[in-house]
C-alpha atoms as a PDB file:
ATOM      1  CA  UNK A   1      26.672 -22.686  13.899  1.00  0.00           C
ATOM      2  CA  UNK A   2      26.427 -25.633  11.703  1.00  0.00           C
ATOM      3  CA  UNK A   3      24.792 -24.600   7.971  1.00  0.00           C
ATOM      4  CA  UNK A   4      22.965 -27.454   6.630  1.00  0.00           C
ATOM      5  CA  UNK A   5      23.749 -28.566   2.818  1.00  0.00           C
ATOM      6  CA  UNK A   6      21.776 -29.233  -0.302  1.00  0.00           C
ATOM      7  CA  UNK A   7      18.804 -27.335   0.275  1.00  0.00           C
ATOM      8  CA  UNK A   8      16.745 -26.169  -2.518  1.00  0.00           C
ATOM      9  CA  UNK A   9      17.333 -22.156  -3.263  1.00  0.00           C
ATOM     10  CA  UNK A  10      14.187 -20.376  -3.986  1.00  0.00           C
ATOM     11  CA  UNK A  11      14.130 -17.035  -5.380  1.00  0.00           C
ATOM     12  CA  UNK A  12      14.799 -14.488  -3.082  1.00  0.00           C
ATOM     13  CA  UNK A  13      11.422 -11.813  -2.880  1.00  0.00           C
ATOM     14  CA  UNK A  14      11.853  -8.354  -3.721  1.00  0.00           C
ATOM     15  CA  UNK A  15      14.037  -6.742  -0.871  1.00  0.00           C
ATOM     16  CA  UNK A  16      12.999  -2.846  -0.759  1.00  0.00           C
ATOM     17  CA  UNK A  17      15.682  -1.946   2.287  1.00  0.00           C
ATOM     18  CA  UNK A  18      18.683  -3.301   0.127  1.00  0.00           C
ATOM     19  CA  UNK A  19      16.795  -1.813  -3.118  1.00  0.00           C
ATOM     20  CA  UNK A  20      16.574   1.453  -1.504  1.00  0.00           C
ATOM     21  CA  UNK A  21      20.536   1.556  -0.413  1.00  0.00           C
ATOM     22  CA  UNK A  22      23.131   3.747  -2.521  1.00  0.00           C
ATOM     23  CA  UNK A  23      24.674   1.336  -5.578  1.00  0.00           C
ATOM     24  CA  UNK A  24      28.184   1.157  -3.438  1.00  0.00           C
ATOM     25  CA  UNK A  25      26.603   0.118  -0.407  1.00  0.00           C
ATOM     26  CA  UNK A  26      24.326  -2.773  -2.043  1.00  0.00           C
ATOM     27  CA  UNK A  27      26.906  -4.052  -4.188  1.00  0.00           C
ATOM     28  CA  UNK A  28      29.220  -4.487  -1.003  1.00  0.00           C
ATOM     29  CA  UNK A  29      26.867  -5.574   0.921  1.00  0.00           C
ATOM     30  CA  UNK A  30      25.763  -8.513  -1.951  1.00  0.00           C
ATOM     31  CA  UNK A  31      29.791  -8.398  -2.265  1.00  0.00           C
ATOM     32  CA  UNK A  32      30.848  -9.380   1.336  1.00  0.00           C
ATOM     33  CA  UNK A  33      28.214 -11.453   2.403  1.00  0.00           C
ATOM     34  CA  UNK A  34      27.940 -15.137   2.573  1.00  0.00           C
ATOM     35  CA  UNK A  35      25.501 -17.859   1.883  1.00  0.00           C
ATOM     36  CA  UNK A  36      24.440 -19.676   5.017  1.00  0.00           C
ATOM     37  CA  UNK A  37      21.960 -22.823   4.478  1.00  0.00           C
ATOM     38  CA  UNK A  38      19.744 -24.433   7.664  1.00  0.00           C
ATOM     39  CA  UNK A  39      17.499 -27.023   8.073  1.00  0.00           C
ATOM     40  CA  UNK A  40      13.931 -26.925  10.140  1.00  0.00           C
ATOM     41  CA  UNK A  41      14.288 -26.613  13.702  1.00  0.00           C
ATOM     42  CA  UNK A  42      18.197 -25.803  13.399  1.00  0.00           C
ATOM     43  CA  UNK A  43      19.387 -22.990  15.595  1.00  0.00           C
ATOM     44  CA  UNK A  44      21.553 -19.949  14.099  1.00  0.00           C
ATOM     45  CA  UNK A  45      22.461 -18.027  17.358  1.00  0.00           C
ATOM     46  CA  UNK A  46      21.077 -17.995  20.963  1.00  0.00           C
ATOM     47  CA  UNK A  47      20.637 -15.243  23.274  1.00  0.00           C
ATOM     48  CA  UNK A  48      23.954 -14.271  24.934  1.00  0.00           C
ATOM     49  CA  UNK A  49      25.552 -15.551  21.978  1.00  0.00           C
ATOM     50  CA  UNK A  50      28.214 -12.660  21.070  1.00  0.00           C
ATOM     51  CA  UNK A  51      27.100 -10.893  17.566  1.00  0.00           C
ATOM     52  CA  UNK A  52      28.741 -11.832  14.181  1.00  0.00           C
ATOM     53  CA  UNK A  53      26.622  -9.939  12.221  1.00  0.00           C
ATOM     54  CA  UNK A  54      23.846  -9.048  10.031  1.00  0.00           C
ATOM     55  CA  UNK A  55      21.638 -11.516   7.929  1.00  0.00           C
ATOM     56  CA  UNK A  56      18.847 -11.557   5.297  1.00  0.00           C
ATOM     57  CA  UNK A  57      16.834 -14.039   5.127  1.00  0.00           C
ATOM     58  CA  UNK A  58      16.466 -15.305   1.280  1.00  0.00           C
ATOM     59  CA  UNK A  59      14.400 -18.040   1.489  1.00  0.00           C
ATOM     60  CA  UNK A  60      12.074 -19.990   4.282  1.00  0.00           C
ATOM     61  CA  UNK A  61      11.175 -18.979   7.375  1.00  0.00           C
ATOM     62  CA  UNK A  62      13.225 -17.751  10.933  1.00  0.00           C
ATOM     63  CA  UNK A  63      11.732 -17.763  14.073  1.00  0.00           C
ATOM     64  CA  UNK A  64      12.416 -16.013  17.245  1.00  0.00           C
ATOM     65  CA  UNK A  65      12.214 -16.726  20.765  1.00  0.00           C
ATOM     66  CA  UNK A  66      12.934 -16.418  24.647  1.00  0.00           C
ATOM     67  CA  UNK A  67      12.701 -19.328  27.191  1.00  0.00           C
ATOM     68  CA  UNK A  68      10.408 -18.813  29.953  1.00  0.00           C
ATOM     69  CA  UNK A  69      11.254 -19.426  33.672  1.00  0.00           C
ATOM     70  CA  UNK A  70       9.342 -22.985  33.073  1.00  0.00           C
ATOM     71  CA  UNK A  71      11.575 -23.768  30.198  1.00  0.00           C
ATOM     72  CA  UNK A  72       8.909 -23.048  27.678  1.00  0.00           C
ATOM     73  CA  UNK A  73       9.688 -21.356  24.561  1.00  0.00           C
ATOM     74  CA  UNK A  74       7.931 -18.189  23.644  1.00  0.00           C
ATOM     75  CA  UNK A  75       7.468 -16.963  20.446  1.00  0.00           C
ATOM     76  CA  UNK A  76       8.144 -13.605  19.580  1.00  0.00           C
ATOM     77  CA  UNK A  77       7.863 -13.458  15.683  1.00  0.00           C
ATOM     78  CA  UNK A  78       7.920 -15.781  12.919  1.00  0.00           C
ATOM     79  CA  UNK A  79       9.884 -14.292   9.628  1.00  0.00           C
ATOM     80  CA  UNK A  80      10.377 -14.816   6.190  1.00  0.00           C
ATOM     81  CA  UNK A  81      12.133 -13.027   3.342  1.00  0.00           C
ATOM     82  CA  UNK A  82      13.562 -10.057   2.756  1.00  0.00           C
ATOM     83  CA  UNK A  83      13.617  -9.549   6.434  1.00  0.00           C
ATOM     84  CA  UNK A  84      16.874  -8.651   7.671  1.00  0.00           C
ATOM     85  CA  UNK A  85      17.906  -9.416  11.145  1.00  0.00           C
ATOM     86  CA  UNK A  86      21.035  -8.905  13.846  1.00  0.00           C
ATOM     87  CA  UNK A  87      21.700  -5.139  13.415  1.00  0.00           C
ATOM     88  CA  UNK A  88      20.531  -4.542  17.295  1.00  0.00           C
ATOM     89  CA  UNK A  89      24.187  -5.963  18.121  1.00  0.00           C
ATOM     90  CA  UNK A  90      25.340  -3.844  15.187  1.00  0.00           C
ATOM     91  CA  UNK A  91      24.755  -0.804  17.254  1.00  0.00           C
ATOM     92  CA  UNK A  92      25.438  -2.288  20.794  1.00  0.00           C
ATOM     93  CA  UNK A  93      27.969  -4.793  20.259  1.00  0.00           C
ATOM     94  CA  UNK A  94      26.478  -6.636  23.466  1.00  0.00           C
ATOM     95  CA  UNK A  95      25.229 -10.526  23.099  1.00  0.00           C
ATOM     96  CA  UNK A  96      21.962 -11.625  21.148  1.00  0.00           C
ATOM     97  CA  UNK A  97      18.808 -10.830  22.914  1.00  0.00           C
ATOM     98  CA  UNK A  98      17.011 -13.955  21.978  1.00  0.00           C
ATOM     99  CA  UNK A  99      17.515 -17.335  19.976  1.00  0.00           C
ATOM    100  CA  UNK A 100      16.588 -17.652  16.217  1.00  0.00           C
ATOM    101  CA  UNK A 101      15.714 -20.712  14.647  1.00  0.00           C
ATOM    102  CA  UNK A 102      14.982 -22.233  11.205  1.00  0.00           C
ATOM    103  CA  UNK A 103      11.491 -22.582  11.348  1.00  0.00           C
ATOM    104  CA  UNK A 104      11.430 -23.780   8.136  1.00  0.00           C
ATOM    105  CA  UNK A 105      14.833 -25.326   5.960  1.00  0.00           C
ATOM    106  CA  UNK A 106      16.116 -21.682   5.070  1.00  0.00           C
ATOM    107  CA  UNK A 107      18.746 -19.561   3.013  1.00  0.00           C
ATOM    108  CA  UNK A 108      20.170 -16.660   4.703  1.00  0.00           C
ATOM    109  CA  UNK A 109      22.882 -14.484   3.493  1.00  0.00           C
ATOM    110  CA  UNK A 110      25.225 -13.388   6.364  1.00  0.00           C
ATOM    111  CA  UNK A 111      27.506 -10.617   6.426  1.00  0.00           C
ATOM    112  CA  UNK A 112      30.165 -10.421   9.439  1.00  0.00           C
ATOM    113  CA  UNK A 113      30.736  -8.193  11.963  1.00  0.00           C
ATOM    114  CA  UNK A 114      34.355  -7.115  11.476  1.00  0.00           C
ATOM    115  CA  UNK A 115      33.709  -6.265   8.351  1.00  0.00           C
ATOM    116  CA  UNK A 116      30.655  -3.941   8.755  1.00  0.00           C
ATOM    117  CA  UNK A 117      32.456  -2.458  11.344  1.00  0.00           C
ATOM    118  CA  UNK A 118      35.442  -1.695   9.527  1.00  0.00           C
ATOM    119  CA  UNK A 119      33.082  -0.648   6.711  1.00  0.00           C
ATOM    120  CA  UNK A 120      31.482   1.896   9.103  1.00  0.00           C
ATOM    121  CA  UNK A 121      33.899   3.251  10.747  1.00  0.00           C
ATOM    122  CA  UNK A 122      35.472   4.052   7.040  1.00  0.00           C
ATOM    123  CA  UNK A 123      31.959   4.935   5.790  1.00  0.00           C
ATOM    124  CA  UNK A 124      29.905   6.608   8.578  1.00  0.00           C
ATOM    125  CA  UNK A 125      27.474   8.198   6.695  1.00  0.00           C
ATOM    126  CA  UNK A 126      26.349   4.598   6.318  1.00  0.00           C
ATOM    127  CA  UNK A 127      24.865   4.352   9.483  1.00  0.00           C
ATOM    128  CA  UNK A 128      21.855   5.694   8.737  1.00  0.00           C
ATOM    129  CA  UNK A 129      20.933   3.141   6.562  1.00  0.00           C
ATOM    130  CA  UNK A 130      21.133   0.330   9.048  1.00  0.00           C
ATOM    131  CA  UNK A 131      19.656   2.802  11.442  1.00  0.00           C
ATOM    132  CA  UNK A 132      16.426   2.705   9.358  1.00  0.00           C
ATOM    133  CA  UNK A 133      16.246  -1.244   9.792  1.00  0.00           C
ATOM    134  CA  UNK A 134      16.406  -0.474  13.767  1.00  0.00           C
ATOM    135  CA  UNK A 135      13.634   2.528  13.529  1.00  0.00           C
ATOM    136  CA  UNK A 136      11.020   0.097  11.387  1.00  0.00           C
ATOM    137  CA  UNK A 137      11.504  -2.616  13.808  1.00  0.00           C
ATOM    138  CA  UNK A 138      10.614  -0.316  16.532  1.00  0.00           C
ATOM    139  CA  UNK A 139       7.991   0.996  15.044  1.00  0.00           C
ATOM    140  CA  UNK A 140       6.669  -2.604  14.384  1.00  0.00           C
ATOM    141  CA  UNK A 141       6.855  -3.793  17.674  1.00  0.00           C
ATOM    142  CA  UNK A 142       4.958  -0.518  19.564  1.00  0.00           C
ATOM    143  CA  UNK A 143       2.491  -0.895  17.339  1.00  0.00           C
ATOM    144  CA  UNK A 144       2.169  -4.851  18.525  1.00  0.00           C
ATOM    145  CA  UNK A 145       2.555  -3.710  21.936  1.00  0.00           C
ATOM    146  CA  UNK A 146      -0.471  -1.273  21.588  1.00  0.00           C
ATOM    147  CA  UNK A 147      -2.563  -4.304  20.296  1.00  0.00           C
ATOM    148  CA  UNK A 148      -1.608  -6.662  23.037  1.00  0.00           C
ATOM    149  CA  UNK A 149      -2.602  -3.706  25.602  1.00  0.00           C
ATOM    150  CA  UNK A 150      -5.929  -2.174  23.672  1.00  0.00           C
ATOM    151  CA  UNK A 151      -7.165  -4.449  21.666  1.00  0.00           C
ATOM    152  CA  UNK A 152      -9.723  -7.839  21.755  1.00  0.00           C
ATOM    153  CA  UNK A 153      -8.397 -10.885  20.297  1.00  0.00           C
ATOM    154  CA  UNK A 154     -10.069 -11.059  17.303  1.00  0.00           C
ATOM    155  CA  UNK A 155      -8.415  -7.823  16.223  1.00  0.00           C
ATOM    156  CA  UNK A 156      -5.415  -8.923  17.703  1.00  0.00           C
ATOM    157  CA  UNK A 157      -5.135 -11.957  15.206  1.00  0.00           C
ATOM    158  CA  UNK A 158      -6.150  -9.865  12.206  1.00  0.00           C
ATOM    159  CA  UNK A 159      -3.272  -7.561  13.072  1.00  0.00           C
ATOM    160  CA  UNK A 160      -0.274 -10.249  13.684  1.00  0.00           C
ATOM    161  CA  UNK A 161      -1.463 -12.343  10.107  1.00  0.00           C
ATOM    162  CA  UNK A 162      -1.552  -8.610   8.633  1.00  0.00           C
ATOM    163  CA  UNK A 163       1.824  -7.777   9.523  1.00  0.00           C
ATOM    164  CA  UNK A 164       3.311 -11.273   8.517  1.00  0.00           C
ATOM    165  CA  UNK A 165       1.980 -11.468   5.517  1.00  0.00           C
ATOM    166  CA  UNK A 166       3.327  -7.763   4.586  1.00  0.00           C
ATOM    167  CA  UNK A 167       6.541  -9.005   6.043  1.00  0.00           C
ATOM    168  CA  UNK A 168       6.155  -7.013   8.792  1.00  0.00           C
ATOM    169  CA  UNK A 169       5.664  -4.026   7.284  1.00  0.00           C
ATOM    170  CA  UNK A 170       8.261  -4.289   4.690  1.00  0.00           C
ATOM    171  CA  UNK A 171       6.175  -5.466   1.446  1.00  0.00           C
ATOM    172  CA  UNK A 172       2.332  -4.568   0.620  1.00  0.00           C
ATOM    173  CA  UNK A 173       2.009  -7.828  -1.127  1.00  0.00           C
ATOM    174  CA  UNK A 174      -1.476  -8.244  -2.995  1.00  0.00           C
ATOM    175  CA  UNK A 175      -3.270 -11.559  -3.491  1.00  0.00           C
ATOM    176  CA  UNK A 176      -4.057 -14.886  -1.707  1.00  0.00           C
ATOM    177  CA  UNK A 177      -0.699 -15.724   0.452  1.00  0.00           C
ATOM    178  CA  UNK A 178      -0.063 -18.506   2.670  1.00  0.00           C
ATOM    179  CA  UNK A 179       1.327 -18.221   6.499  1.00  0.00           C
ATOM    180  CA  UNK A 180       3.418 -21.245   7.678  1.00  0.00           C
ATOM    181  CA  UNK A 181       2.203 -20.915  11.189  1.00  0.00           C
ATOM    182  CA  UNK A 182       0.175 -22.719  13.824  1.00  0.00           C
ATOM    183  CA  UNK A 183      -2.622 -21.610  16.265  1.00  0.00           C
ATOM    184  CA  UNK A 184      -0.407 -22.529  18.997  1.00  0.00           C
ATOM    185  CA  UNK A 185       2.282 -20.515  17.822  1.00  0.00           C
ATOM    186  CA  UNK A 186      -0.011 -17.372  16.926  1.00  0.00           C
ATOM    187  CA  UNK A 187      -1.254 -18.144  20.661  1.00  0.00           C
ATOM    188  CA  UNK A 188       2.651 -17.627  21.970  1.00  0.00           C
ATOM    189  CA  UNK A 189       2.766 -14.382  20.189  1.00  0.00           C
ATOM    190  CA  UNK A 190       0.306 -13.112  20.682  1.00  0.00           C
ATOM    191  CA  UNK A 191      -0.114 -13.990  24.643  1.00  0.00           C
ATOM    192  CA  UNK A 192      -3.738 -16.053  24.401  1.00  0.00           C
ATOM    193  CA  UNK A 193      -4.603 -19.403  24.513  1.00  0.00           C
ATOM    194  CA  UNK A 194      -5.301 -21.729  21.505  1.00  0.00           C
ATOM    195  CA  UNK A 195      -9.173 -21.793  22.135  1.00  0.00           C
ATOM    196  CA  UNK A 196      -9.119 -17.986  22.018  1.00  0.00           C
ATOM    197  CA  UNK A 197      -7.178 -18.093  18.603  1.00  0.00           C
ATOM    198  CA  UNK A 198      -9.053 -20.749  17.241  1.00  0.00           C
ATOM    199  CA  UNK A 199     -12.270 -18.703  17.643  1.00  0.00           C
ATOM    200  CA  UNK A 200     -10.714 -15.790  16.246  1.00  0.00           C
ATOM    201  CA  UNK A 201      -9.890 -17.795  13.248  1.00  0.00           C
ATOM    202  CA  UNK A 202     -13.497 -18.696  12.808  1.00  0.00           C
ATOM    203  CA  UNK A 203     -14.471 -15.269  12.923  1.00  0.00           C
ATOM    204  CA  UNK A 204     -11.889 -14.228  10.546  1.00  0.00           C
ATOM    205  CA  UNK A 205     -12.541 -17.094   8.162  1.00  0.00           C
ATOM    206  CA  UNK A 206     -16.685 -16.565   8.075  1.00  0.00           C
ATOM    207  CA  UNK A 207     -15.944 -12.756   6.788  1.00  0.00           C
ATOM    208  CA  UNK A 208     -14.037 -14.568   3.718  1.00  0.00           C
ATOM    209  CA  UNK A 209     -10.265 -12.755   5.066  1.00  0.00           C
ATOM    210  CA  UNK A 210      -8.101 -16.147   6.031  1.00  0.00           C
ATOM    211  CA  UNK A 211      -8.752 -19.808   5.044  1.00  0.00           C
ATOM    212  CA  UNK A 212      -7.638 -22.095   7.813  1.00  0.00           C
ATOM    213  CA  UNK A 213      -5.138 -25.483   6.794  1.00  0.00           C
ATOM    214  CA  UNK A 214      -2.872 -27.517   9.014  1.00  0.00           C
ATOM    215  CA  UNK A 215      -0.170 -25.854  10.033  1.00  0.00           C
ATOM    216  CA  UNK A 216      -1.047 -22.889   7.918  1.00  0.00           C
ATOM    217  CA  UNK A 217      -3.426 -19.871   7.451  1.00  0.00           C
ATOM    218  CA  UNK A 218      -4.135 -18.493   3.440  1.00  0.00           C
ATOM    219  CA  UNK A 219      -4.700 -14.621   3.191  1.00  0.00           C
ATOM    220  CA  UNK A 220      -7.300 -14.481   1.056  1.00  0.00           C
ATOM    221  CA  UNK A 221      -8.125 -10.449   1.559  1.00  0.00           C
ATOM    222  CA  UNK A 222      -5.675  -8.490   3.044  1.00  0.00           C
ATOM    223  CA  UNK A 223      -7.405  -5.200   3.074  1.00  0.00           C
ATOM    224  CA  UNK A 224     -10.600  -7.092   5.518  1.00  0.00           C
ATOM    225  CA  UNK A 225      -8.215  -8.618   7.382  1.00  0.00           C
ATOM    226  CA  UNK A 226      -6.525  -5.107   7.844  1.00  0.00           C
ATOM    227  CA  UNK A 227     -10.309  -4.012   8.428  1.00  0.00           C
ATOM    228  CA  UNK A 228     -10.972  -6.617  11.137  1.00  0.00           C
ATOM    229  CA  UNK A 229      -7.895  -5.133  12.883  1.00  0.00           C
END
């Protein structure tokens, strides 16, 4: 891992998980960890990788992915602060599951295996509390699993921009909010083609819910867009 250097630190967003953690817990956490800076399209770990940790995103945007047998990435989610990723390996101790990536220049704060474990095996009780990051991703993803299954693809889009701009689940953010993400990407995750999301998109965008840009897609009403899901 090589952290990139004089990138511009944005205020981190409200982080309910670490707001929600005992005082000691927070304050070691915000204690022990470490700064980590990337630029767009830099790697942080890839799959097999062996874990080193946890990390919170603080600014920008990380995306994940797998490699197909063709040697074409597949995207699996796109996120963005105060997500907080790596505590699968926290629980296992076996290799990544798949690559992240700076899909935008990004601040991450990075706290290191050894000492979580030597924090946890001091400080069971604390388990639980990383537990809960593990239990919301699941729920997260079987609900995106149902969609992919059940649902038509205009639905299907309103539910993935729903979810990322609620950082998956973790914030119920009012207001217009813009999604640094591309049709072909949203096609990747959400196992359709571009022509299929594009159309969605139109739909979406004639009920007044999303405003298409390049490169980008504005929330403009996340309760229709909720609705239209």
């Amino acid at each position: 891992m090589n952290p990139g250097a004089g990138l511009d630190v944005c205020e981190a967003a409200p982080d309910p998980w670490l707001q929600s953690l005992p005082a000691s817990l927070r304050q070691w956490l915000l204690g022990t960890a470490r700064p980590v800076a990337l630029r767009a399209g830099q790697r942080l770990f890839a799959r097999g990788d062996q874990p080193d940790g946890l990390y919170g995103i603080t600014a920008g945007q990380m995306r994940f992915t797998g490699i197909t047998e063709t040697g074409q990435e597949a995207i699996l989610a796109i996120c963005e602060a105060p997500q907080w990723f790596g505590e699968i390996a926290l629980f296992d101790n076996e290799p990544r599951t798949h690559d992240a990536w700076a899909q935008t220049d990004a601040t991450l704060r990075h706290v290191p295996q050894f000492a979580l474990d030597e924090l946890l095996s001091q400080q069971p009780a604390h388990w639980r509390h990383f537990g809960r990051l593990l239990t919301h991703k699941l729920r997260v993803s079987f609900v995106a699993m149902e969609g992919l299954v059940l649902l038509p693809p205009t639905p299907r889009v309103a539910g993935r921009l729903a979810l990322m701009a609620t950082g998956h689940g973790a914030l119920d953010r009012g207001g217009a909010r813009v999604l640094k993400v591309s049709q072909e990407q949203l096609a990747q995750m959400l196992a359709l083609s571009r022509q299929t999301v594009n159309q969605a998109l139109k739909e979406l965008e004639a009920t007044g819910a999303i405003r298409r840009s390049r490169a980008a897609i504005e929330v403009l009403d996340l309760a229709a867009l909720r609705s239209a899901a």
